[in-house]
C-alpha atoms as a PDB file:
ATOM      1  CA  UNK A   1       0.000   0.000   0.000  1.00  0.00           C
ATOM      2  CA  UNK A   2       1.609   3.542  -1.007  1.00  0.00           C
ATOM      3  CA  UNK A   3       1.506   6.576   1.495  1.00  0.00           C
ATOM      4  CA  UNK A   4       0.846   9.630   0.420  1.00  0.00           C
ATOM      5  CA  UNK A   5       4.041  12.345   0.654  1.00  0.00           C
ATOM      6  CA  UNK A   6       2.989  13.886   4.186  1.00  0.00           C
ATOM      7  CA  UNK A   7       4.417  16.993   3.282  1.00  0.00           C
ATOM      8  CA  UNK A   8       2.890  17.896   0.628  1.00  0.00           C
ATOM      9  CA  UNK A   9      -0.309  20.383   0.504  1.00  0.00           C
ATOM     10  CA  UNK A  10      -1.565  23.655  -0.877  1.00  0.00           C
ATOM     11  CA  UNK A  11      -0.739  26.136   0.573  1.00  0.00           C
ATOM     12  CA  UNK A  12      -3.165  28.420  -0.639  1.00  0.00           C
ATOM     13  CA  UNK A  13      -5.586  26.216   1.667  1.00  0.00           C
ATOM     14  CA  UNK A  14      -4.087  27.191   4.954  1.00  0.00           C
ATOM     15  CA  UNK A  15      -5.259  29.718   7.083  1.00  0.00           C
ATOM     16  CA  UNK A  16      -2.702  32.227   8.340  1.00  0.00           C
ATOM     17  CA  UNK A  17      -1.022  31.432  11.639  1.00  0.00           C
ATOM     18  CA  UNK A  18      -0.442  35.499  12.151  1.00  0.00           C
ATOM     19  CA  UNK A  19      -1.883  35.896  15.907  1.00  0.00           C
ATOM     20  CA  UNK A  20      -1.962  32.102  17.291  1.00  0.00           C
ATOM     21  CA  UNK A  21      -0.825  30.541  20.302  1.00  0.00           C
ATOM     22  CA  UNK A  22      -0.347  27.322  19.939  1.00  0.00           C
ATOM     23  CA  UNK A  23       1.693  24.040  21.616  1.00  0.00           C
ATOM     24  CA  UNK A  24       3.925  21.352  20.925  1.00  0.00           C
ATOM     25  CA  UNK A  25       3.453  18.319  23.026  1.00  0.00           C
ATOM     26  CA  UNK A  26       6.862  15.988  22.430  1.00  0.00           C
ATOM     27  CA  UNK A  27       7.590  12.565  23.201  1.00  0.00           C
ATOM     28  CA  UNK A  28      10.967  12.173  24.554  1.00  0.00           C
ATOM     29  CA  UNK A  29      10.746   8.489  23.505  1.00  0.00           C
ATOM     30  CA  UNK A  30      12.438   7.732  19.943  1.00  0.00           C
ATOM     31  CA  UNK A  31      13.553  11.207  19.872  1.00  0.00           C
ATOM     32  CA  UNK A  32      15.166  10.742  16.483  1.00  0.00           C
ATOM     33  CA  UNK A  33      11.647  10.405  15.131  1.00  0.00           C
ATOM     34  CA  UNK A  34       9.903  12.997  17.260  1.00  0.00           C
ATOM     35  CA  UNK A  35      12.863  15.940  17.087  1.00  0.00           C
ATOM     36  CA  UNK A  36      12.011  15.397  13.091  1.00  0.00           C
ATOM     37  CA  UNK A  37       8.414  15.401  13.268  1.00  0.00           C
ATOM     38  CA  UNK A  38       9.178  18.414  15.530  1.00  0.00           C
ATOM     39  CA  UNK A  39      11.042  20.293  13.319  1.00  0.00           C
ATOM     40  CA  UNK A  40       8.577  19.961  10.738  1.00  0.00           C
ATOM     41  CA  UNK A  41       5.694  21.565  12.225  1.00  0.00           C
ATOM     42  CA  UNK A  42       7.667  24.037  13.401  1.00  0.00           C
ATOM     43  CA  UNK A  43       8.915  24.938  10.148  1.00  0.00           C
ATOM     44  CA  UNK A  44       5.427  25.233   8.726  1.00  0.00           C
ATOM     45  CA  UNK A  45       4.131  26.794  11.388  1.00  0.00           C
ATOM     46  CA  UNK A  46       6.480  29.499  10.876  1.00  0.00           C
ATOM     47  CA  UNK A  47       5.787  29.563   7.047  1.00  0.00           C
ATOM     48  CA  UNK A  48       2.235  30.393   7.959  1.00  0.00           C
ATOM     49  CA  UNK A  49       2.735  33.208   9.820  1.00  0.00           C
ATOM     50  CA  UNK A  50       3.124  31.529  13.479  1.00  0.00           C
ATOM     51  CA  UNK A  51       5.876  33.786  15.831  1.00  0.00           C
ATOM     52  CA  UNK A  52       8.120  31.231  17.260  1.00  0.00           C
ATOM     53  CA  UNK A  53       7.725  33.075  20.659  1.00  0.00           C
ATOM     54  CA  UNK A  54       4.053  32.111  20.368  1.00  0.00           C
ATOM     55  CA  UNK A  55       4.908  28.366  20.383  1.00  0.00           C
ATOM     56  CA  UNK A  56       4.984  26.767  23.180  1.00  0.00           C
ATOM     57  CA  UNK A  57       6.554  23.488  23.633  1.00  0.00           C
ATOM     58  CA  UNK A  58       6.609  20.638  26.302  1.00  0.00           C
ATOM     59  CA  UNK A  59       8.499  17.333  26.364  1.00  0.00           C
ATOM     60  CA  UNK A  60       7.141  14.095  28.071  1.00  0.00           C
ATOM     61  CA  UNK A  61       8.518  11.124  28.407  1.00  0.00           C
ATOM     62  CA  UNK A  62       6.278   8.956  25.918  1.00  0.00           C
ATOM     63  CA  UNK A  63       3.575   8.690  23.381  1.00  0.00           C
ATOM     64  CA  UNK A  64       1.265   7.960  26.308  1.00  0.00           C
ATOM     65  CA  UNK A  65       1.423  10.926  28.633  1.00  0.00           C
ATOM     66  CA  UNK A  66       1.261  13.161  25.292  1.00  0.00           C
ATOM     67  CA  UNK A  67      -2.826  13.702  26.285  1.00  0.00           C
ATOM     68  CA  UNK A  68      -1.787  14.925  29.961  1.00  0.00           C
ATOM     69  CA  UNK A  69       0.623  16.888  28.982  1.00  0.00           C
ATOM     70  CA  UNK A  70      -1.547  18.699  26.044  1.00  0.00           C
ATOM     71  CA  UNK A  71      -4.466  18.514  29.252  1.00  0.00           C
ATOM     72  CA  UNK A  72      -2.102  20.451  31.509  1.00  0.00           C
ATOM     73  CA  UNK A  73      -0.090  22.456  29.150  1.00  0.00           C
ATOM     74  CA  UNK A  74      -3.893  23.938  28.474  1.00  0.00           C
ATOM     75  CA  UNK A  75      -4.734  24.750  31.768  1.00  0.00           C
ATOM     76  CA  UNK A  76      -1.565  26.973  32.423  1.00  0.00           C
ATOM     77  CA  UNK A  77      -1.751  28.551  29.112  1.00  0.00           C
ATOM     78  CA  UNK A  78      -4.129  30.112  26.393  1.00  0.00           C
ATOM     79  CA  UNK A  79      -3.451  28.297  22.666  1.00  0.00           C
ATOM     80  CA  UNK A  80      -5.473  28.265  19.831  1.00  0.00           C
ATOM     81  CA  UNK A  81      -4.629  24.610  19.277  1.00  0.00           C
ATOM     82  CA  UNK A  82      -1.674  21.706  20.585  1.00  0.00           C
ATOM     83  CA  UNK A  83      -0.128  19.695  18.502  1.00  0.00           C
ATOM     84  CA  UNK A  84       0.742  16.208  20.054  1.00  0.00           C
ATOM     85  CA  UNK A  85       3.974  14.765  18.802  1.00  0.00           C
ATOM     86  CA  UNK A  86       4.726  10.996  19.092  1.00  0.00           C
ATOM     87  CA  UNK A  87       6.239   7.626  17.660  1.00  0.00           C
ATOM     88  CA  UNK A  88       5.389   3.995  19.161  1.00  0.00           C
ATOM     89  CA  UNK A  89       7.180   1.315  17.046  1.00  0.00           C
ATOM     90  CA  UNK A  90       5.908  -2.100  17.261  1.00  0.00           C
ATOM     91  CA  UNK A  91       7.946  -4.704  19.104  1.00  0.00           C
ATOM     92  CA  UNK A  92       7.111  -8.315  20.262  1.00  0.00           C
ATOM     93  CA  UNK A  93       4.381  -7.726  22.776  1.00  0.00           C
ATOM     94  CA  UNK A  94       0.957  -6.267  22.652  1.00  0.00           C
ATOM     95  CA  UNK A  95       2.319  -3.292  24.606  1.00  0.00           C
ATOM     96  CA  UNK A  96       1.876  -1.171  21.285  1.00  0.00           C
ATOM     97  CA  UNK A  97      -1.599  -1.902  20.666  1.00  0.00           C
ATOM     98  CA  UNK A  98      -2.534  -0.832  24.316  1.00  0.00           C
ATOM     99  CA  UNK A  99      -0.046   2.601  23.979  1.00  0.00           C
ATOM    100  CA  UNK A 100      -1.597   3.818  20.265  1.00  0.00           C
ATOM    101  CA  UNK A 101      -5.369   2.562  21.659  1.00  0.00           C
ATOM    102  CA  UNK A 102      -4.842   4.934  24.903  1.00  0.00           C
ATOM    103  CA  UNK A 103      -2.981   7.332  22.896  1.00  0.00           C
ATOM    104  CA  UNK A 104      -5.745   8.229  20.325  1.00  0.00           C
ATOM    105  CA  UNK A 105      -7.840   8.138  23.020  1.00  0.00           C
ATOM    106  CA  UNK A 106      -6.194  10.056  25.208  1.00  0.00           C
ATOM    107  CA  UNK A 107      -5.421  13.296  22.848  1.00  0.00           C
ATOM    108  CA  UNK A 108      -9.178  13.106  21.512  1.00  0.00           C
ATOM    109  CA  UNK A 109     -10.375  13.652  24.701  1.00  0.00           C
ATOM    110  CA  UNK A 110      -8.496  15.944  25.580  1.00  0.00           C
ATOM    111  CA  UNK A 111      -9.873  17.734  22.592  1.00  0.00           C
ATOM    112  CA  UNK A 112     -13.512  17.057  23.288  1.00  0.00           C
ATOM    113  CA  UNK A 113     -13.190  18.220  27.137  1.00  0.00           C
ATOM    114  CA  UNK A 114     -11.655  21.865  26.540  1.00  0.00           C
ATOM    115  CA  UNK A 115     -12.952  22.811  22.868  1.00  0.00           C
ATOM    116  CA  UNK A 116      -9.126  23.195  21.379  1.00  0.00           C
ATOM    117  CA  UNK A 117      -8.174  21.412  18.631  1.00  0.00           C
ATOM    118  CA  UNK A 118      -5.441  18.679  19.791  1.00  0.00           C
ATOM    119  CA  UNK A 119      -3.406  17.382  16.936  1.00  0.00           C
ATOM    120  CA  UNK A 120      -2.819  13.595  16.793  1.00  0.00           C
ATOM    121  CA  UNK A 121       0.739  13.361  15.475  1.00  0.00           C
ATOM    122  CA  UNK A 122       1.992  10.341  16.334  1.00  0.00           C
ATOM    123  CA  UNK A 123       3.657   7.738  14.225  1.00  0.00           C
ATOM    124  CA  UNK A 124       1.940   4.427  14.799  1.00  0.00           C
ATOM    125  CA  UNK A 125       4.694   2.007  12.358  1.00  0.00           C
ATOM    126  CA  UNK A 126       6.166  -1.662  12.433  1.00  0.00           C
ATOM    127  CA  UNK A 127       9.487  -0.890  11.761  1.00  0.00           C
ATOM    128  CA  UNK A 128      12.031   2.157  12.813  1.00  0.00           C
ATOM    129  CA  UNK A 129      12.549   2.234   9.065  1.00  0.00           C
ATOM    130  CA  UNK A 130       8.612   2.679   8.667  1.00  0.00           C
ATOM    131  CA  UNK A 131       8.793   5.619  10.918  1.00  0.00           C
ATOM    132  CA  UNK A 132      11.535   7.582   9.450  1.00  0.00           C
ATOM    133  CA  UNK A 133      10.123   7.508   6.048  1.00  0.00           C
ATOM    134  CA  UNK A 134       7.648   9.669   7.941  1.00  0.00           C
ATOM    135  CA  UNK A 135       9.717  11.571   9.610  1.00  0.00           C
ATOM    136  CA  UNK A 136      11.121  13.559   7.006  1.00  0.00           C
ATOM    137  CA  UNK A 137      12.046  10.511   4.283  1.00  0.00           C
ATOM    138  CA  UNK A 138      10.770   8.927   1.172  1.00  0.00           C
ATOM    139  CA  UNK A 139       7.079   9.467   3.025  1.00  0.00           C
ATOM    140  CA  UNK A 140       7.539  13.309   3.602  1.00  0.00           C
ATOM    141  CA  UNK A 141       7.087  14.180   7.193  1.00  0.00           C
ATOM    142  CA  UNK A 142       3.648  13.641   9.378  1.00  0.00           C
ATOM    143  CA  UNK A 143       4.826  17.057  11.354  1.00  0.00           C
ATOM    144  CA  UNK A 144       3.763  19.079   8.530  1.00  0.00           C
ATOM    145  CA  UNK A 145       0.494  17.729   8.095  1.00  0.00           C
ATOM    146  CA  UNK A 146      -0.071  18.230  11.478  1.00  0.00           C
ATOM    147  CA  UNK A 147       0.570  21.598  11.529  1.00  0.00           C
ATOM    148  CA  UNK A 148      -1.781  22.208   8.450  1.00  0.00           C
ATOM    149  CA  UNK A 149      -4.159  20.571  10.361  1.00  0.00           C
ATOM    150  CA  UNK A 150      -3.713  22.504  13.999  1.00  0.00           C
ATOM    151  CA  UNK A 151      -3.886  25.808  11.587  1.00  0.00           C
ATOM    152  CA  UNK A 152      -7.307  24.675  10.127  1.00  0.00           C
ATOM    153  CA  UNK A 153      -8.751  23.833  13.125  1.00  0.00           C
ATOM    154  CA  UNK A 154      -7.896  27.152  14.550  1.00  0.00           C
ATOM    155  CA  UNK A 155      -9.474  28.739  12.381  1.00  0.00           C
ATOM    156  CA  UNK A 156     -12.498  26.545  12.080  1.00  0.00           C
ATOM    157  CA  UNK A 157     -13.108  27.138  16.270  1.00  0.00           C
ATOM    158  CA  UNK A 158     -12.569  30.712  15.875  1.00  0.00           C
ATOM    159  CA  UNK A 159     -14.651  30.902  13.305  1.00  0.00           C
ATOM    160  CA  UNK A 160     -16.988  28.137  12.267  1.00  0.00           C
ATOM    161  CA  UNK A 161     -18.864  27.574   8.751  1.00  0.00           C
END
């Protein structure tokens, strides 16, 4: 099965960033992946108009606090949106199944509860190779999609239809 080039989008689609606040939420856990994914939404989000003094970034130690940390990094700050920035790689238990369920489910209700758009962004792959063809390789990089996403979702809450 192919996979799209994450990085690639129009441009003319995305909202300006010019004004936002918005968060990073980074796993410290495969850090090789998540510094890349990193970089990429920060790159776009600067592209779009986004001051890098109005991003706001946290580190945690894995894919599954990401949801408490976008939970708390809400509560002691105003954002227009967190982007939540992880990579679980499968290994020879069901440990990753649990992780990604509580993961997803974790960041989208973190969402839900406070009405700002929370960015799933985390690499969910077999193989280390998997996830750095999404990091930035032959894949494009899942960062930038994620901050195309956190920018139309901002938007969208402050101003729907």
């Amino acid at each position: 099965m192919a996979t799209a080039d994450l990085s690639k989008y129009n441009a003319a689609g995305v909202p300006k960033g010019t004004g936002l606040r918005l968060g990073l939420v980074v796993s410290e856990w495969n850090a090789e992946i998540t510094g890349a994914l990193r970089d990429g939404a920060v790159e776009t989000l600067l592209k779009h108009g986004v001051a890098f003094k109005d991003i706001h970034e946290v580190q945690v130690p894995g894919s599954y606090e990401l949801a408490l940390g976008a939970q708390l990094l809400l509560e002691h700050r105003s954002l227009d949106g967190v982007i939540c920035i992880g990579s679980v790689v499968r290994g020879e238990t069901p440990h990753f199944d649990f992780v990604c369920q509580a993961t997803a489910h974790g960041i989208m209700e973190v969402g839900l509860k406070t009405g700002v758009p929370v960015i799933f962004c985390v690499l969910t792959d077999d193989t280390m190779e998997q996830a750095r063809a999404r990091s930035g390789g032959k894949h494009g990089n899942k960062g930038v999609e994620a901050a195309v996403a956190v920018l139309k979702m901002a938007a969208l809450r402050k101003k729907p239809g």
